[in-house]
PDB file of N, CA and C in Angstrom:
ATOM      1  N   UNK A   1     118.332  30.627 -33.938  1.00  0.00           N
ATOM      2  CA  UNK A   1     119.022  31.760 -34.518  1.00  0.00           C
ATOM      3  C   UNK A   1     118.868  32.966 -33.589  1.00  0.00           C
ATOM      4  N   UNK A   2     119.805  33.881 -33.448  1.00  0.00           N
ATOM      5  CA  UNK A   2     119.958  34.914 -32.810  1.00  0.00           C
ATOM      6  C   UNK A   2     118.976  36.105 -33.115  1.00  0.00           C
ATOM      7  N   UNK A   3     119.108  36.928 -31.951  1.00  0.00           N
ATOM      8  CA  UNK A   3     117.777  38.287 -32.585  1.00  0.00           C
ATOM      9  C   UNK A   3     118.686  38.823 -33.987  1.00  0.00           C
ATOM     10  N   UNK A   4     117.796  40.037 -34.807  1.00  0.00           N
ATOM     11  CA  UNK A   4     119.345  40.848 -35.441  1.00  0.00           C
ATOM     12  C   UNK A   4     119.552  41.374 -34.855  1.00  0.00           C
ATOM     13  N   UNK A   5     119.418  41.878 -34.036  1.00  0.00           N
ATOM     14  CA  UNK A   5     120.177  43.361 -32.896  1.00  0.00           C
ATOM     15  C   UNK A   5     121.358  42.488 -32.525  1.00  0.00           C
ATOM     16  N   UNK A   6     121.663  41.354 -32.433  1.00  0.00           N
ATOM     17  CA  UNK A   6     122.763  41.097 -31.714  1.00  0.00           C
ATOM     18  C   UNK A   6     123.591  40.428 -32.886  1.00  0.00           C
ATOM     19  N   UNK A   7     123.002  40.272 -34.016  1.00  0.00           N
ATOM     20  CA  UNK A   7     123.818  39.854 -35.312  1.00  0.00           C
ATOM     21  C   UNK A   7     124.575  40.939 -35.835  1.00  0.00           C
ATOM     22  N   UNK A   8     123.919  42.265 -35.614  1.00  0.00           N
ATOM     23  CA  UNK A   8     124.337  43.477 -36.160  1.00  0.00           C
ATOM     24  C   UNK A   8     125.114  43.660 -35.074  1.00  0.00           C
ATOM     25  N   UNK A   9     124.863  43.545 -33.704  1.00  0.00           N
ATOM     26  CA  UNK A   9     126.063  44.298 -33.355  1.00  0.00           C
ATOM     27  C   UNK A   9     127.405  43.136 -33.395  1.00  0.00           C
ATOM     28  N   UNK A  10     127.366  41.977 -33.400  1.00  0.00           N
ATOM     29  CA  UNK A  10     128.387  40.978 -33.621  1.00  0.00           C
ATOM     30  C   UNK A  10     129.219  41.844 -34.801  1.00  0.00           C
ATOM     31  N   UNK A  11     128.853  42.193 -35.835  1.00  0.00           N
ATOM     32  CA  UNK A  11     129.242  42.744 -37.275  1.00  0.00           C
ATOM     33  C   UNK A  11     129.862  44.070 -36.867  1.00  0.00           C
ATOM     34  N   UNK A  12     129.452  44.671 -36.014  1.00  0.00           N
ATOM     35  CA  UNK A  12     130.274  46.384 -35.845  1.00  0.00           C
ATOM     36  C   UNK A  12     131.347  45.982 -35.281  1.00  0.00           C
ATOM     37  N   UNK A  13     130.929  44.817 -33.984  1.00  0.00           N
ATOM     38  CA  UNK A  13     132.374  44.402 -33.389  1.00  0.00           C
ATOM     39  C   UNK A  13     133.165  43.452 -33.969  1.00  0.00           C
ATOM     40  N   UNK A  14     133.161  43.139 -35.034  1.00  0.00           N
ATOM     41  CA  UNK A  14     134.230  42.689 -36.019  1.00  0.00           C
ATOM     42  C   UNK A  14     134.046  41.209 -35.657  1.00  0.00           C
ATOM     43  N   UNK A  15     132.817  40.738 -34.988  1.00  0.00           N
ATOM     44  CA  UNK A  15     132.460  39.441 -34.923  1.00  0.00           C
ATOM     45  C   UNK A  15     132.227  38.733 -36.681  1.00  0.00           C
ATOM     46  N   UNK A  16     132.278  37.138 -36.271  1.00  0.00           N
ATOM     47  CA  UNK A  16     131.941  36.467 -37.697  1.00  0.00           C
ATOM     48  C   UNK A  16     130.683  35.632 -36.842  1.00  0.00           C
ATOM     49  N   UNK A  17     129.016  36.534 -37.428  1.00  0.00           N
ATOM     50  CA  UNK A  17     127.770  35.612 -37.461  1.00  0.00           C
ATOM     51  C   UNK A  17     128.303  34.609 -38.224  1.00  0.00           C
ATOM     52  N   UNK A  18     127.161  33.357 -38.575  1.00  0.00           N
ATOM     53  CA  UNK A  18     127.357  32.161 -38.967  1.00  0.00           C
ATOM     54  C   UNK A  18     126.822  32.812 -40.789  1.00  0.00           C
ATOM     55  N   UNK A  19     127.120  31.926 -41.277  1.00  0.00           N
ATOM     56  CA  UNK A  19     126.791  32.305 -42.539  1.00  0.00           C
ATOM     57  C   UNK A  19     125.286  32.670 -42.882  1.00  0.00           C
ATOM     58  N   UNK A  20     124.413  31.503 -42.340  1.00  0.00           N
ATOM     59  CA  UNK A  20     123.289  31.448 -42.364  1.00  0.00           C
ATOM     60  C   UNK A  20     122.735  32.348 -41.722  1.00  0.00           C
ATOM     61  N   UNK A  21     123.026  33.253 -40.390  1.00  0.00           N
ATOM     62  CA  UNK A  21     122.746  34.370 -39.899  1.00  0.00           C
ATOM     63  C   UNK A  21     122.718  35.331 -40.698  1.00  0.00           C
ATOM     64  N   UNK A  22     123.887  35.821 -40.811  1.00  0.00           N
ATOM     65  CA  UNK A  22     124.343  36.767 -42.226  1.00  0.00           C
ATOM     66  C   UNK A  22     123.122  36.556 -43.334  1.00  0.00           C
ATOM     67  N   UNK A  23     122.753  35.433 -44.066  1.00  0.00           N
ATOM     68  CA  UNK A  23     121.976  35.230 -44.913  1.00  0.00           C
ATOM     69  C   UNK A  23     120.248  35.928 -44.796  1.00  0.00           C
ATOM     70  N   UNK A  24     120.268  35.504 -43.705  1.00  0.00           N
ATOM     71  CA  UNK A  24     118.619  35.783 -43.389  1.00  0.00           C
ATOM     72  C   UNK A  24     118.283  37.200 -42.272  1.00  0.00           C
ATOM     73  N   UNK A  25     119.848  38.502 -42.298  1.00  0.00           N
ATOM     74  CA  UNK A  25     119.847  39.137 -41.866  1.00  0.00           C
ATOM     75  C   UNK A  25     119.513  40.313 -42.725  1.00  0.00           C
ATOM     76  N   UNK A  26     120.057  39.833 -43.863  1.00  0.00           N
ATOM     77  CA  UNK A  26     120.485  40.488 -45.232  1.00  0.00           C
ATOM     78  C   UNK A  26     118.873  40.508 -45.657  1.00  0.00           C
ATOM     79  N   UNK A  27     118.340  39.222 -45.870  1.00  0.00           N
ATOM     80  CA  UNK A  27     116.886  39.392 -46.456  1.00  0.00           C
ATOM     81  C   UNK A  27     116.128  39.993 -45.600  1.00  0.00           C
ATOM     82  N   UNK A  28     116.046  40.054 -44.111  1.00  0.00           N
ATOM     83  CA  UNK A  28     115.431  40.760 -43.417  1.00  0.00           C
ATOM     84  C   UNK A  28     115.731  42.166 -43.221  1.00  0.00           C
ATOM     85  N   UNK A  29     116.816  42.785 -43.713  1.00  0.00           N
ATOM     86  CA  UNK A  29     117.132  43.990 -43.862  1.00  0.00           C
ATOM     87  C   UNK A  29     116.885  44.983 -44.961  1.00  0.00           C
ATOM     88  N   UNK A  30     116.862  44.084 -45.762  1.00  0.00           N
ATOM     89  CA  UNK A  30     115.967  44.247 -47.408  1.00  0.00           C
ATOM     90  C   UNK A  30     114.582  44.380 -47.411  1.00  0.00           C
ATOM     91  N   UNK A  31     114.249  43.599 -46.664  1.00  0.00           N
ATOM     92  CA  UNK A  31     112.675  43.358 -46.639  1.00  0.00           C
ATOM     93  C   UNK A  31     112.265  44.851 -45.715  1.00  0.00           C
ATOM     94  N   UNK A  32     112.809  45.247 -44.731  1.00  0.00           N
ATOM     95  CA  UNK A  32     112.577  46.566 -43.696  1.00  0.00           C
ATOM     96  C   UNK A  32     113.049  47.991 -45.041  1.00  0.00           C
ATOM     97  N   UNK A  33     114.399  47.763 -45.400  1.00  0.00           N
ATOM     98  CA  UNK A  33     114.422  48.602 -46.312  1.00  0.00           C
ATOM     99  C   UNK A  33     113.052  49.626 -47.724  1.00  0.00           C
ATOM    100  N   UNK A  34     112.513  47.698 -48.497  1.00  0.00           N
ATOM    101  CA  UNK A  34     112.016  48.107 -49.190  1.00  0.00           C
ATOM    102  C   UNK A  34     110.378  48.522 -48.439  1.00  0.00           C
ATOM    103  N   UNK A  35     110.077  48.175 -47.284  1.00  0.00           N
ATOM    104  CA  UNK A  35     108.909  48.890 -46.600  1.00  0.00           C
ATOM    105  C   UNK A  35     108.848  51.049 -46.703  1.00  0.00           C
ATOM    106  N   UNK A  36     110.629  50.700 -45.810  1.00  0.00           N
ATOM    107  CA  UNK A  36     110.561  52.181 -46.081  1.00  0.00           C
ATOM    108  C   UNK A  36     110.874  52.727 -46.739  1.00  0.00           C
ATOM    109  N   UNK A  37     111.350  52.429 -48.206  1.00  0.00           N
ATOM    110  CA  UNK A  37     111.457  53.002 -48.872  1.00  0.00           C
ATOM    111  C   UNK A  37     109.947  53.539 -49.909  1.00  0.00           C
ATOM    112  N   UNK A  38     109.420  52.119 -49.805  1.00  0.00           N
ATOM    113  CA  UNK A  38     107.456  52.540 -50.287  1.00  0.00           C
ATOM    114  C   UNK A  38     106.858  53.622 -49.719  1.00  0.00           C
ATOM    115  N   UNK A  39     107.375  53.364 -48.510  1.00  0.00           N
ATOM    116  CA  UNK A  39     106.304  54.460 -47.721  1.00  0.00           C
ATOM    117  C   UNK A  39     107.526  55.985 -48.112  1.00  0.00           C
ATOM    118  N   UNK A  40     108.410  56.081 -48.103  1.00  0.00           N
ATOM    119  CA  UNK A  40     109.223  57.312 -48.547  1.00  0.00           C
ATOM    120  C   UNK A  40     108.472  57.898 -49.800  1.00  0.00           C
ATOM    121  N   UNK A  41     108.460  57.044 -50.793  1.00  0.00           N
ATOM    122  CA  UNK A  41     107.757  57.195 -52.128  1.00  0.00           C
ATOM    123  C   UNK A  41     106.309  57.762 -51.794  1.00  0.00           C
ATOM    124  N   UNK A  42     105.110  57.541 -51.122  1.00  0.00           N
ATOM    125  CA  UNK A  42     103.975  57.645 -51.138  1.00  0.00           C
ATOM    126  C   UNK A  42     104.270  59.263 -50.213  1.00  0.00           C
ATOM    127  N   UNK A  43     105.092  59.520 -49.288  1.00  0.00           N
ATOM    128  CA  UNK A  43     104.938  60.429 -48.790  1.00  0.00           C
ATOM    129  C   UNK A  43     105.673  61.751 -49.716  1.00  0.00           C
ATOM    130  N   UNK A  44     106.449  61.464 -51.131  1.00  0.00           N
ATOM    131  CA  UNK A  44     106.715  62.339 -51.858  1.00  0.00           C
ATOM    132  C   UNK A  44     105.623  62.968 -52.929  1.00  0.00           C
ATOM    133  N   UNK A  45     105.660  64.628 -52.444  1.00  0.00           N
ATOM    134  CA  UNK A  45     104.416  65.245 -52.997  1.00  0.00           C
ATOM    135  C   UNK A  45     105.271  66.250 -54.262  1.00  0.00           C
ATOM    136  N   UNK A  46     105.179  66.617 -54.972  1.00  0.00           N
ATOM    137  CA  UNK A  46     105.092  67.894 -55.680  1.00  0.00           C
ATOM    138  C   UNK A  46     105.052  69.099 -54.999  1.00  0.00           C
ATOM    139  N   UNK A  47     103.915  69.120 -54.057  1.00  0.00           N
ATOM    140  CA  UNK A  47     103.625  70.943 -53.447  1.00  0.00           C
ATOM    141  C   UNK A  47     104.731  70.394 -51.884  1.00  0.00           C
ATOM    142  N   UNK A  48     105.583  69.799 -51.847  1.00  0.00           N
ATOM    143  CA  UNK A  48     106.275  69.613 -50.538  1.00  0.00           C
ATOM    144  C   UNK A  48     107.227  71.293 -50.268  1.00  0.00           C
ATOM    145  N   UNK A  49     107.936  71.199 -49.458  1.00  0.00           N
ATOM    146  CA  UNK A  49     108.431  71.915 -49.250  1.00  0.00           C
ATOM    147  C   UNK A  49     110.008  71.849 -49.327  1.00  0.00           C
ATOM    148  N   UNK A  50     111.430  72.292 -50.418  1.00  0.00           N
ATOM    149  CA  UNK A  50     112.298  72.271 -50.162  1.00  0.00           C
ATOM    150  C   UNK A  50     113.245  70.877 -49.903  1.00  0.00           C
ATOM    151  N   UNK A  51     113.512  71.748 -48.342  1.00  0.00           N
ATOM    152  CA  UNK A  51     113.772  70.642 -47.641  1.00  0.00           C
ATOM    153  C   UNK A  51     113.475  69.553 -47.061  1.00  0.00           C
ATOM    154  N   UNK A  52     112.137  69.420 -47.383  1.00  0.00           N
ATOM    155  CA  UNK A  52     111.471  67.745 -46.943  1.00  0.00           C
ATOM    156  C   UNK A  52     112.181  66.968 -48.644  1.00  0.00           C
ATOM    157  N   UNK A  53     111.427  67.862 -49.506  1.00  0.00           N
ATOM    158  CA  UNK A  53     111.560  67.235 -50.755  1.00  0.00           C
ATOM    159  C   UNK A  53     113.162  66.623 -50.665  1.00  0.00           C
ATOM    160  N   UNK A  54     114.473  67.288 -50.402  1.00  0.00           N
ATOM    161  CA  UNK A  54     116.069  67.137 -50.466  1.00  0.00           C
ATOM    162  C   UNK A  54     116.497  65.888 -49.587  1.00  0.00           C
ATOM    163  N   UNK A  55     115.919  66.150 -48.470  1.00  0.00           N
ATOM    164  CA  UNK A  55     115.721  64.725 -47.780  1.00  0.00           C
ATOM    165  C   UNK A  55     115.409  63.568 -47.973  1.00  0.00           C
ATOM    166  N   UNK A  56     114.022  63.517 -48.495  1.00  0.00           N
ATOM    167  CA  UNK A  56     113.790  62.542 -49.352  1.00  0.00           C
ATOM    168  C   UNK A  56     114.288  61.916 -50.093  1.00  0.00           C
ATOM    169  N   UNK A  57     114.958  62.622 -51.073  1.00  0.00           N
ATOM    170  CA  UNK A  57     115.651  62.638 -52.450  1.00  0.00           C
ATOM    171  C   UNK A  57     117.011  62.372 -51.723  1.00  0.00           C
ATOM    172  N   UNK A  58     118.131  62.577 -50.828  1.00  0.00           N
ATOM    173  CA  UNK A  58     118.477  62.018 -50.399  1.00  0.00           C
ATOM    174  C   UNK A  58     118.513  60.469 -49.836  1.00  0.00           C
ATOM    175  N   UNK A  59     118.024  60.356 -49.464  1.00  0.00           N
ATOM    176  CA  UNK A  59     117.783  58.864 -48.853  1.00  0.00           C
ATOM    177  C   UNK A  59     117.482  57.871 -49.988  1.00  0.00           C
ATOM    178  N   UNK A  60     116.645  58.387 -50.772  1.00  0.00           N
ATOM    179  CA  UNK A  60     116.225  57.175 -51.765  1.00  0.00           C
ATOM    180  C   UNK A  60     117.946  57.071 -52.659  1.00  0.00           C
ATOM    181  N   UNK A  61     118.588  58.643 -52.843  1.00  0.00           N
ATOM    182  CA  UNK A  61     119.628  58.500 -53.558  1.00  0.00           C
ATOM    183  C   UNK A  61     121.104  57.860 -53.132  1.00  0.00           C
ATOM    184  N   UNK A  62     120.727  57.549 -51.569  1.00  0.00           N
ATOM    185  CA  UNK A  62     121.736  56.965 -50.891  1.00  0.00           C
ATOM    186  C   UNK A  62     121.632  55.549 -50.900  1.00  0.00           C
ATOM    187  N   UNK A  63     120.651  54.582 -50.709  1.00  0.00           N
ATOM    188  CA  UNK A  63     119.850  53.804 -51.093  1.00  0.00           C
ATOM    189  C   UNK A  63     120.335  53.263 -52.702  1.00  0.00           C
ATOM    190  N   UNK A  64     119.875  53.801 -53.575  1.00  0.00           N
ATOM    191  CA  UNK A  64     120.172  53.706 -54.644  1.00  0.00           C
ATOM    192  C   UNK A  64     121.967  53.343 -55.090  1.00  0.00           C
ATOM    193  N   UNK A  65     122.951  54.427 -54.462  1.00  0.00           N
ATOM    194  CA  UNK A  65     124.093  53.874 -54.979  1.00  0.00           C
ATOM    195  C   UNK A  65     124.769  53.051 -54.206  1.00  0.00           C
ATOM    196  N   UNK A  66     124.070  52.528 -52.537  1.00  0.00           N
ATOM    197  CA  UNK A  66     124.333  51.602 -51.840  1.00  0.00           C
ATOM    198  C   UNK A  66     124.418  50.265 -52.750  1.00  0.00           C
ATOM    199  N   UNK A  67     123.132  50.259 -53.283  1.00  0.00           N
ATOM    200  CA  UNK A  67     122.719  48.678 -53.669  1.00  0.00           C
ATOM    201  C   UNK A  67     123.381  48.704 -54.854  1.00  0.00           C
ATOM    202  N   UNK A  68     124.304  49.199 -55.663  1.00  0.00           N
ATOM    203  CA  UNK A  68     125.120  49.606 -56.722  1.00  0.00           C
ATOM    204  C   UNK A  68     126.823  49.534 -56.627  1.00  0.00           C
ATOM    205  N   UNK A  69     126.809  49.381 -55.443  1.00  0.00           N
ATOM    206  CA  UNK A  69     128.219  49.561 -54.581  1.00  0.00           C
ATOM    207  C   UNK A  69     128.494  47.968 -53.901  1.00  0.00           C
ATOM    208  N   UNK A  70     129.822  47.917 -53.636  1.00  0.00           N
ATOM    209  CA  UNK A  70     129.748  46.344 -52.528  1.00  0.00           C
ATOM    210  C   UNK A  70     129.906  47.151 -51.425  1.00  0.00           C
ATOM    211  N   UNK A  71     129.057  46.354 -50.184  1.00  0.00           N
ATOM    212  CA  UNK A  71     129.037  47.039 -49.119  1.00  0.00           C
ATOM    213  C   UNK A  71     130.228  47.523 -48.268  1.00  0.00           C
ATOM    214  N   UNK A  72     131.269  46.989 -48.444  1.00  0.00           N
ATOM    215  CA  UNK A  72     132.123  47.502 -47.956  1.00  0.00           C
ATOM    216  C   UNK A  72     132.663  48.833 -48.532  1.00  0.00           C
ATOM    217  N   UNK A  73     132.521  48.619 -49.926  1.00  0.00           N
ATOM    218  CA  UNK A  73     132.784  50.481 -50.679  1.00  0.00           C
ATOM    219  C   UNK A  73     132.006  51.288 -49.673  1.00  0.00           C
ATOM    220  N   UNK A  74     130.570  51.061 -49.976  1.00  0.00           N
ATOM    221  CA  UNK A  74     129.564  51.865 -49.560  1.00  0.00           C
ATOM    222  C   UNK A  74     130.093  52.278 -48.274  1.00  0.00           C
ATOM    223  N   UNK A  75     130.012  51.933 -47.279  1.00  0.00           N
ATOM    224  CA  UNK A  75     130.529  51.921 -45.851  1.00  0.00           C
ATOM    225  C   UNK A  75     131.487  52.665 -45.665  1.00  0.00           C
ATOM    226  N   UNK A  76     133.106  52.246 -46.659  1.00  0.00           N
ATOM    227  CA  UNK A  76     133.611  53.211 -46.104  1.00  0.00           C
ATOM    228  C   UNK A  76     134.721  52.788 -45.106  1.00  0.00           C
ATOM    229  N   UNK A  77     135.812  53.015 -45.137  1.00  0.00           N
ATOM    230  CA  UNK A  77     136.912  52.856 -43.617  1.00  0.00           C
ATOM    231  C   UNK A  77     136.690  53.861 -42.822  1.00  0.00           C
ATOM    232  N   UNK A  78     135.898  54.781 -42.710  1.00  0.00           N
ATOM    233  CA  UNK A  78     135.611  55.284 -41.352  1.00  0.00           C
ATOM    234  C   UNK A  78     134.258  54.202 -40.734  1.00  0.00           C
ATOM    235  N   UNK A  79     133.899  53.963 -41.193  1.00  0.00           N
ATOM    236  CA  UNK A  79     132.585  52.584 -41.153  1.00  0.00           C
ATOM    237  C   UNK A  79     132.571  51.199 -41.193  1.00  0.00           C
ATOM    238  N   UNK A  80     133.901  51.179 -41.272  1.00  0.00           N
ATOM    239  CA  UNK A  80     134.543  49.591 -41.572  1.00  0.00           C
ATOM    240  C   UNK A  80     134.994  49.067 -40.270  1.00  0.00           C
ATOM    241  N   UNK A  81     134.459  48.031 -39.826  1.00  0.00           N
ATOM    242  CA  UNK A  81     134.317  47.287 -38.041  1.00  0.00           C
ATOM    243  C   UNK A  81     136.153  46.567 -38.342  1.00  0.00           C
ATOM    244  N   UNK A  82     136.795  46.373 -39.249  1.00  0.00           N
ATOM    245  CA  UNK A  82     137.911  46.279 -39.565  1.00  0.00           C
ATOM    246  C   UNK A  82     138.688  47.578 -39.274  1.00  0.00           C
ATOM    247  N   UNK A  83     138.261  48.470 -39.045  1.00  0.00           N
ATOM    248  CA  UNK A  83     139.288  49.893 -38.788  1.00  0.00           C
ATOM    249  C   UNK A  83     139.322  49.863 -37.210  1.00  0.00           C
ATOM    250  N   UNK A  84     140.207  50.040 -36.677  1.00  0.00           N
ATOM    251  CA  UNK A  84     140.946  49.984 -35.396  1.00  0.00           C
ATOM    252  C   UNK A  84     140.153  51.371 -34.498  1.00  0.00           C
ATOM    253  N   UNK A  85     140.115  52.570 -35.546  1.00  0.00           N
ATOM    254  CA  UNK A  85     139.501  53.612 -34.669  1.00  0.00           C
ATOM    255  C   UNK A  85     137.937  53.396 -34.369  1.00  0.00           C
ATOM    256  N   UNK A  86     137.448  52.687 -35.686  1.00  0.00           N
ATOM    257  CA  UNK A  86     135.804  52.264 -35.925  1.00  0.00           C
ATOM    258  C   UNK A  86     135.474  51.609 -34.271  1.00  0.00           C
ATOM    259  N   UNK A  87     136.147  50.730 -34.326  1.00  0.00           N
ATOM    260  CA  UNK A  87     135.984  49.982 -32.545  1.00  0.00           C
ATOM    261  C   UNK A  87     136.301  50.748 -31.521  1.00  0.00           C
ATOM    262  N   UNK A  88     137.446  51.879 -31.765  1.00  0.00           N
ATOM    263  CA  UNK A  88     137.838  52.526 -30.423  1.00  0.00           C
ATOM    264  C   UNK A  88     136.142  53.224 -30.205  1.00  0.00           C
ATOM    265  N   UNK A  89     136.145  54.264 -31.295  1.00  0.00           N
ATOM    266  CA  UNK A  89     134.820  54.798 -31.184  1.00  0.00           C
ATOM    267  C   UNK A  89     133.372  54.180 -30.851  1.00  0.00           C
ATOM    268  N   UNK A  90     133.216  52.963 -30.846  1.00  0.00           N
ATOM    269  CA  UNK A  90     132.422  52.034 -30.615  1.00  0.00           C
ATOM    270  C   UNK A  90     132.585  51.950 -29.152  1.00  0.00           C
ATOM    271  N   UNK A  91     134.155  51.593 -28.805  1.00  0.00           N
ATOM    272  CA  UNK A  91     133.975  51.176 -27.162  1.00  0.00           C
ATOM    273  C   UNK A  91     133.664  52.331 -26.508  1.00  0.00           C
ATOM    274  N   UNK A  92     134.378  53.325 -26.722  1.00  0.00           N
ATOM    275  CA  UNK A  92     134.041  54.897 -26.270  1.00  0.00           C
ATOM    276  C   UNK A  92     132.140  55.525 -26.316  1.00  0.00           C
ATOM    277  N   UNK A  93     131.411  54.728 -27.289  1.00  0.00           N
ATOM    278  CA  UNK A  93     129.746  54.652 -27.186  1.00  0.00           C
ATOM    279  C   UNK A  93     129.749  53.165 -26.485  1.00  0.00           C
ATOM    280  N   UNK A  94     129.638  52.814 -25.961  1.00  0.00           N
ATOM    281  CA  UNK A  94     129.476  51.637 -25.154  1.00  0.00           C
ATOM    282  C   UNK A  94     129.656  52.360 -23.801  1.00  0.00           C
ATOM    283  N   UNK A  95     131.183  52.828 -23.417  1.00  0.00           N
ATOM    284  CA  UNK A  95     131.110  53.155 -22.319  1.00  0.00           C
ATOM    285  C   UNK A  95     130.080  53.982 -21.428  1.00  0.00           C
ATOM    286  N   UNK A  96     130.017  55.392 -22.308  1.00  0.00           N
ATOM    287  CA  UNK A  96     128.985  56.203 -22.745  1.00  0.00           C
ATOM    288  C   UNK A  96     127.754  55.804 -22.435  1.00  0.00           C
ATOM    289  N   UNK A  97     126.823  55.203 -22.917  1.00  0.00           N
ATOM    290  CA  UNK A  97     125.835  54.477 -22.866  1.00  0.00           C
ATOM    291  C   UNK A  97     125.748  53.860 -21.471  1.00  0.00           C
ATOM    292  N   UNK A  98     126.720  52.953 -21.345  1.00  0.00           N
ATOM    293  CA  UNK A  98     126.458  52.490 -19.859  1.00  0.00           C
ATOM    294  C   UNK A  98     126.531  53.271 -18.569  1.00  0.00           C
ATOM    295  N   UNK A  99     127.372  54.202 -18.657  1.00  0.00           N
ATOM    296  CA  UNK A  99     127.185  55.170 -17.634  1.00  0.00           C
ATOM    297  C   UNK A  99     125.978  56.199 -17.703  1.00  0.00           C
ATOM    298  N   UNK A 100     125.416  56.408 -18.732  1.00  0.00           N
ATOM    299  CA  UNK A 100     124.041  57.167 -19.144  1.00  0.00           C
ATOM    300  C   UNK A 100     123.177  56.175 -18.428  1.00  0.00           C
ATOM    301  N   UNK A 101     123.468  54.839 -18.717  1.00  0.00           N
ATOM    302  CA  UNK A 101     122.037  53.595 -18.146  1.00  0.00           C
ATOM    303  C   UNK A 101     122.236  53.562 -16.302  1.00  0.00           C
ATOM    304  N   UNK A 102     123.272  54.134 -15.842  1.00  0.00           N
ATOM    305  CA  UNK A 102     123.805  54.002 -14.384  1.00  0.00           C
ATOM    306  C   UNK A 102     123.224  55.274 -13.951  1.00  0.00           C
ATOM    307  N   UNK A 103     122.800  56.364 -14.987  1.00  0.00           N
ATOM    308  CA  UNK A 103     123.107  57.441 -14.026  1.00  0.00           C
ATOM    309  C   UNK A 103     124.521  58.027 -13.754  1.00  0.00           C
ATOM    310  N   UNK A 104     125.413  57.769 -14.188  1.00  0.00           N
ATOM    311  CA  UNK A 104     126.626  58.462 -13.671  1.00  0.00           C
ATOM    312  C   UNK A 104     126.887  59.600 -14.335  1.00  0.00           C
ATOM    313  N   UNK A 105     126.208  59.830 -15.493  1.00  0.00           N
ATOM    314  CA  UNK A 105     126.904  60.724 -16.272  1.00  0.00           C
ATOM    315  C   UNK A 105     126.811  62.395 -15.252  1.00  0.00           C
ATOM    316  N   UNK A 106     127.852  63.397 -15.534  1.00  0.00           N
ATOM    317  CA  UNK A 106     128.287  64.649 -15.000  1.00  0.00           C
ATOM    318  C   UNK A 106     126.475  65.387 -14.843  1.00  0.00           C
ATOM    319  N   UNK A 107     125.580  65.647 -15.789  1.00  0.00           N
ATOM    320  CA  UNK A 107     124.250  66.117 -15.732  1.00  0.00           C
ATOM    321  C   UNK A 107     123.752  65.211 -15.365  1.00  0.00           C
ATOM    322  N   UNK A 108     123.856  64.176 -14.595  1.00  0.00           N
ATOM    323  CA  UNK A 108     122.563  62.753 -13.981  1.00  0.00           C
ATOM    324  C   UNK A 108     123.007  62.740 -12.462  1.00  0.00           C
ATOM    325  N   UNK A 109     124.060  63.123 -12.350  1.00  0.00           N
ATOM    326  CA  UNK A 109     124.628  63.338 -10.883  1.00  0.00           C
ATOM    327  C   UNK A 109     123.365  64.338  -9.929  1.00  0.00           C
ATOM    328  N   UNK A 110     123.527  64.083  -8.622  1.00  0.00           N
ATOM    329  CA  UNK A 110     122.481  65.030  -8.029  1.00  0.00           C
ATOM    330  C   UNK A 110     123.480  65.927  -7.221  1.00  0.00           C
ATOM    331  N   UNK A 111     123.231  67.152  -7.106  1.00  0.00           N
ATOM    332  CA  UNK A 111     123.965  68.272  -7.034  1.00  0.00           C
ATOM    333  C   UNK A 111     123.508  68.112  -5.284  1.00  0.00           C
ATOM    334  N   UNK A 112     124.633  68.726  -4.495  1.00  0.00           N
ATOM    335  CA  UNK A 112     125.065  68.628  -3.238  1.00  0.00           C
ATOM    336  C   UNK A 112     124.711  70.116  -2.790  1.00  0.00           C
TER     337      UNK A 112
END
């Protein structure tokens, strides 16, 4: 079986993992989820401050109507590896990225 880094990105690029991939990507994504979500919980105090507290409360509340939602609601057609721009924007961070890993980018250049 494949790493997930390359199951997940198969899935942005509108690849089809094998079922069984998919299967044990899902439980392993669940399983990372409910880690951080424990530890989110233990780090919520009462005397916090504000905006740690909103954050928090965020995430668990995003979380919450995720797993309430089918993932494709949740997600979204700006988020959907089925949307035509979702991939343009994808290849456009790909390109990006690789010229950042080359050095080419306009600030990585060495000035003359």
């Amino acid at each position: 079986m494949r790493n997930l880094i390359e199951i997940i990105k198969d899935c942005k690029l509108n690849k089809k993992p094998s079922i069984d991939e998919l299967r044990y990507s899902v439980i392993a994504l669940t399983s990372l989820m409910n880690m951080a979500t424990s530890t989110l919980i233990k780090l919520y105090k009462e005397d916090m401050n504000a905006l740690e507290k909103m954050r928090l409360e965020n995430i668990y509340n995003a979380y919450s109507t995720a797993l309430n939602k089918s993932p494709k609601e949740w997600l979204g057609w700006n988020n959907d590896p089925e949307n035509p721009e979702y991939q343009k924007f994808h290849a456009w961070g790909k390109k990006l990225v690789d010229k950042a890993l080359k050095g080419e980018l306009p600030n990585q250049k060495k000035q003359t």
